[in-house]
Protein backbone atom coordinates (compact mmCIF):
# COMPACT_ATOMS: atom_id res chain seq x y z
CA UNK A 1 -9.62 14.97 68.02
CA UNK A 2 -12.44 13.97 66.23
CA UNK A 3 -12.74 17.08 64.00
CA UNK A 4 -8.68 16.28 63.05
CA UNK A 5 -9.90 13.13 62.09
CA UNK A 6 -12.62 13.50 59.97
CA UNK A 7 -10.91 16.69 58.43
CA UNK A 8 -8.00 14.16 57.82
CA UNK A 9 -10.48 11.02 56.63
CA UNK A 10 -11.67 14.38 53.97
CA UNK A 11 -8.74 15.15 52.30
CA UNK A 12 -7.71 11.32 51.78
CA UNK A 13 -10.84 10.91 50.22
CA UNK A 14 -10.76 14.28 48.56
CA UNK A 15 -7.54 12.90 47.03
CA UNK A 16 -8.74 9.55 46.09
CA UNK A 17 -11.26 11.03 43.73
CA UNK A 18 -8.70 13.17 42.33
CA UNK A 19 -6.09 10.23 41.25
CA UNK A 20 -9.53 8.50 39.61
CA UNK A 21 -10.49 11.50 37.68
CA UNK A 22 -6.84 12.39 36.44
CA UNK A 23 -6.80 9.19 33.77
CA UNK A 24 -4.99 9.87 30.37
CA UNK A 25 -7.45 11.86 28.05
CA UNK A 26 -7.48 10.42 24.65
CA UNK A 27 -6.29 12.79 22.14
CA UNK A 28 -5.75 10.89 19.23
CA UNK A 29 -7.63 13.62 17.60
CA UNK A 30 -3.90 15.10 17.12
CA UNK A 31 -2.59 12.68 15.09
CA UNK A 32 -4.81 14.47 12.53
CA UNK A 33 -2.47 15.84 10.38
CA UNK A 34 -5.28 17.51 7.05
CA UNK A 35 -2.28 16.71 4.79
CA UNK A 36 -3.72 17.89 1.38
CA UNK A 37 -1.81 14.56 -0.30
CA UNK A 38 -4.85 12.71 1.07
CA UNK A 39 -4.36 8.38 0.14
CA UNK A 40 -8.08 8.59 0.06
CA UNK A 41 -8.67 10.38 -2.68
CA UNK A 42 -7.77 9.84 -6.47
CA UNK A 43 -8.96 11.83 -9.64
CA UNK A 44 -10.42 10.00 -13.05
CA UNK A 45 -11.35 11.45 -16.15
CA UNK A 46 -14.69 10.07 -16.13
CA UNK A 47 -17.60 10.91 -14.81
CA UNK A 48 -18.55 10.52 -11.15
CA UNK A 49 -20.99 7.45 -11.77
CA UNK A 50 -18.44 5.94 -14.27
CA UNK A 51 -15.76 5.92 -11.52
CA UNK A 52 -19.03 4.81 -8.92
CA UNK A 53 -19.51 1.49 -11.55
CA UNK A 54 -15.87 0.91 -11.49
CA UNK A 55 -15.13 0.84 -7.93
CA UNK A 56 -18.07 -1.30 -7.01
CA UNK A 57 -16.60 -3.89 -10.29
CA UNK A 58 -13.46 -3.55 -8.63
CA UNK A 59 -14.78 -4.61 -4.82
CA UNK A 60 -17.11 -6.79 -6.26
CA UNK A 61 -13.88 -8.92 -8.33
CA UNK A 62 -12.36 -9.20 -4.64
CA UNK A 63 -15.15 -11.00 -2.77
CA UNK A 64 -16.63 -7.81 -0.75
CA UNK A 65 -20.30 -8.32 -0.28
CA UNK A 66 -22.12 -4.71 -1.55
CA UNK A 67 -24.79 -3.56 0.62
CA UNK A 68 -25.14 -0.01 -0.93
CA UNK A 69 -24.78 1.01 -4.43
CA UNK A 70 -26.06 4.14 -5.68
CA UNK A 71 -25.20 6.38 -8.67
CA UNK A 72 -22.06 8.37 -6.56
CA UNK A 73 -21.62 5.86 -3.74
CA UNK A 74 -20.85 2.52 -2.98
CA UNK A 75 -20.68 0.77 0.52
CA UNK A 76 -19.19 -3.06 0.67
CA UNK A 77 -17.68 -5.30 3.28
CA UNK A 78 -16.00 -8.29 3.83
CA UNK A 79 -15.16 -10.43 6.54
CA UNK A 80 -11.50 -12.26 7.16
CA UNK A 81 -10.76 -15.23 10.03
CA UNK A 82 -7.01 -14.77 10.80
CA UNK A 83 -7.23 -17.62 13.41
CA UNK A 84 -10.15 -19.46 15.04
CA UNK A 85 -10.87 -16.71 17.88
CA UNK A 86 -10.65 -13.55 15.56
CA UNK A 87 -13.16 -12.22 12.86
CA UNK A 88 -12.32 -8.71 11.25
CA UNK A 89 -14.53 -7.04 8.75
CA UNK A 90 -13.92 -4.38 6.74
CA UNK A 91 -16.32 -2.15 5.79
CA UNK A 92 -15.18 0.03 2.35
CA UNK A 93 -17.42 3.58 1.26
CA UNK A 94 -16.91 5.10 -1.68
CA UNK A 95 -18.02 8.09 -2.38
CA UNK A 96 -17.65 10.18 -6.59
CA UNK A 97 -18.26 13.54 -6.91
CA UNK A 98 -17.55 15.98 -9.90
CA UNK A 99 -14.57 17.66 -10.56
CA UNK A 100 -13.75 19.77 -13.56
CA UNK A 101 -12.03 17.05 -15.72
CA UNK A 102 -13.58 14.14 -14.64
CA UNK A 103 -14.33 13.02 -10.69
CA UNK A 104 -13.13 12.57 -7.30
CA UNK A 105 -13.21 9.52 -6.18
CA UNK A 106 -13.10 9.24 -1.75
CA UNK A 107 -12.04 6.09 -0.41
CA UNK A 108 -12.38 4.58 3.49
CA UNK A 109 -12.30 1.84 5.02
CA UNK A 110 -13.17 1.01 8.24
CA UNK A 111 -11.90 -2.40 10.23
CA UNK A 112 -13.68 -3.64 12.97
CA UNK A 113 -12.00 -6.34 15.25
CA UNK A 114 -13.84 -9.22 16.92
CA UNK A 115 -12.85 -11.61 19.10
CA UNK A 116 -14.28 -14.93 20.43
CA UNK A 117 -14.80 -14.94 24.44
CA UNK A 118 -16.03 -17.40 26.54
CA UNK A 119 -19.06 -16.96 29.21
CA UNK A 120 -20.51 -19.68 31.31
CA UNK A 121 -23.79 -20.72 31.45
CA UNK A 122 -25.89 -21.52 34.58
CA UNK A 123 -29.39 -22.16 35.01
CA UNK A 124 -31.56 -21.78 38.06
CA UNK A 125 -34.07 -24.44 40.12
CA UNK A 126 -36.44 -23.10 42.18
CA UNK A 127 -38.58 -25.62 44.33
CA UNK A 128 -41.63 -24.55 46.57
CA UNK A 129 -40.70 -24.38 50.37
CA UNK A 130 -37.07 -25.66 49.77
CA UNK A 131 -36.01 -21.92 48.10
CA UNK A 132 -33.97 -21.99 44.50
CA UNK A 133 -30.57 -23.55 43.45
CA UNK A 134 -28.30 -22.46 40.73
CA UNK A 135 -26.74 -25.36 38.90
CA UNK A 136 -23.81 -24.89 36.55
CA UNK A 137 -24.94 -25.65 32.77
CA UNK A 138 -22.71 -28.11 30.77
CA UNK A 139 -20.63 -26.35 28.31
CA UNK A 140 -19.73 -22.52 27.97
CA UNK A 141 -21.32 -19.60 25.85
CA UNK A 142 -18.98 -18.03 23.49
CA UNK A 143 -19.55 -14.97 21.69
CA UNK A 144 -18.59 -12.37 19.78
CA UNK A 145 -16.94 -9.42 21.33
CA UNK A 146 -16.07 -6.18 19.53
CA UNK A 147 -12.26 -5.33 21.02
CA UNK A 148 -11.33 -2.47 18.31
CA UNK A 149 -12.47 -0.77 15.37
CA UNK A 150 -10.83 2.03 13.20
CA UNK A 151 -10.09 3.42 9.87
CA UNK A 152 -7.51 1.97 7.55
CA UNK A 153 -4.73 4.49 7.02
CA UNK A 154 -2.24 2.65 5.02
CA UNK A 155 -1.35 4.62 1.45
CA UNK A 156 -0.40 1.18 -0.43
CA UNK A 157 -3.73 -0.20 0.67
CA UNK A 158 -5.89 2.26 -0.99
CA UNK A 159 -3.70 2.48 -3.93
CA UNK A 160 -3.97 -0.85 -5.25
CA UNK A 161 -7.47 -0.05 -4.60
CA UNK A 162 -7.39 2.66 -7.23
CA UNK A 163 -5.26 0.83 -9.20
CA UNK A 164 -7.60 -1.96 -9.45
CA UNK A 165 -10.39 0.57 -9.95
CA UNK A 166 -8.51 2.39 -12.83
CA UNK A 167 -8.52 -1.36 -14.61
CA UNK A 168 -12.41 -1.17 -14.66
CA UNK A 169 -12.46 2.02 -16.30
CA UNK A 170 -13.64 1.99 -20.10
């Protein structure tokens, strides 16, 4: 009896770690498509540090903040407030290398998604021979908390981009 019971108490368990460990996989890796239409990338007739100067114009004319500019690349961000609890930044690299007639110029932006949440605060006592005492503290901690980040896909989006970017080009 006890052997049936512990071989039975085995297999429940057995199966219990089985259900855990059989969670979706993400696989959003297949979404990838390597479609060679790519909204990333546009061609100027310029050279690549030409195009470089006119894409960091062109974020700089629409309030991103540059925190890397070199000859071929540019990184910039910029931070929006939809509502009180939410703060998303994007964060834009550029990258221009040469191409036969001119340059490549590689696009992506990546949006990172904040949110405000709320933590409370307690602070502890501790008194000799009485022992300690954990009081709660007035008010509650809010922070930050990163809830999603990815890269901006949308087509339009990076074409006004290179639209705008084309304007800067002399």
């Amino acid at each position: 009896m006890h052997h049936r019971f512990t071989a039975l108490l085995l297999s429940f368990s057995l199966a219990a770690c089985s259900s855990l460990s059989s969670k979706p996989k993400d696989e959003s890796y297949k979404l990838e498509n390597f479609a060679p239409d790519s909204p990333y990338e546009q061609s100027f007739e310029v050279s690549p540090t030409a195009a470089c100067e006119a894409g960091r114009r062109a974020l700089l004319s629409q309030g991103y903040l540059i925190d890397d500019s070199k000859a071929e690349s540019v990184r910039a961000r910029k931070y929006f407030q939809p509502d009180r609890g939410t703060q998303v930044q994007l964060t834009f690299s550029l990258f221009c290398l040469s191409e036969e007639q001119g340059s490549a110029v590689y696009a992506n932006v990546r949006q990172v998604r904040e949110e405000l949440k709320a933590g409370s605060a307690s602070t502890g006592l501790s008194v000799t021979g009485i022992g300690s005492l954990s009081l709660p503290f007035g008010g509650n901690n809010e922070s930050l908390v990163k809830v999603g980040e990815e890269t901006v896909t949308d087509a339009e989006f990076y074409g006004r981009f290179f639209a705008l970017m084309q304007s800067f080009i002399r």
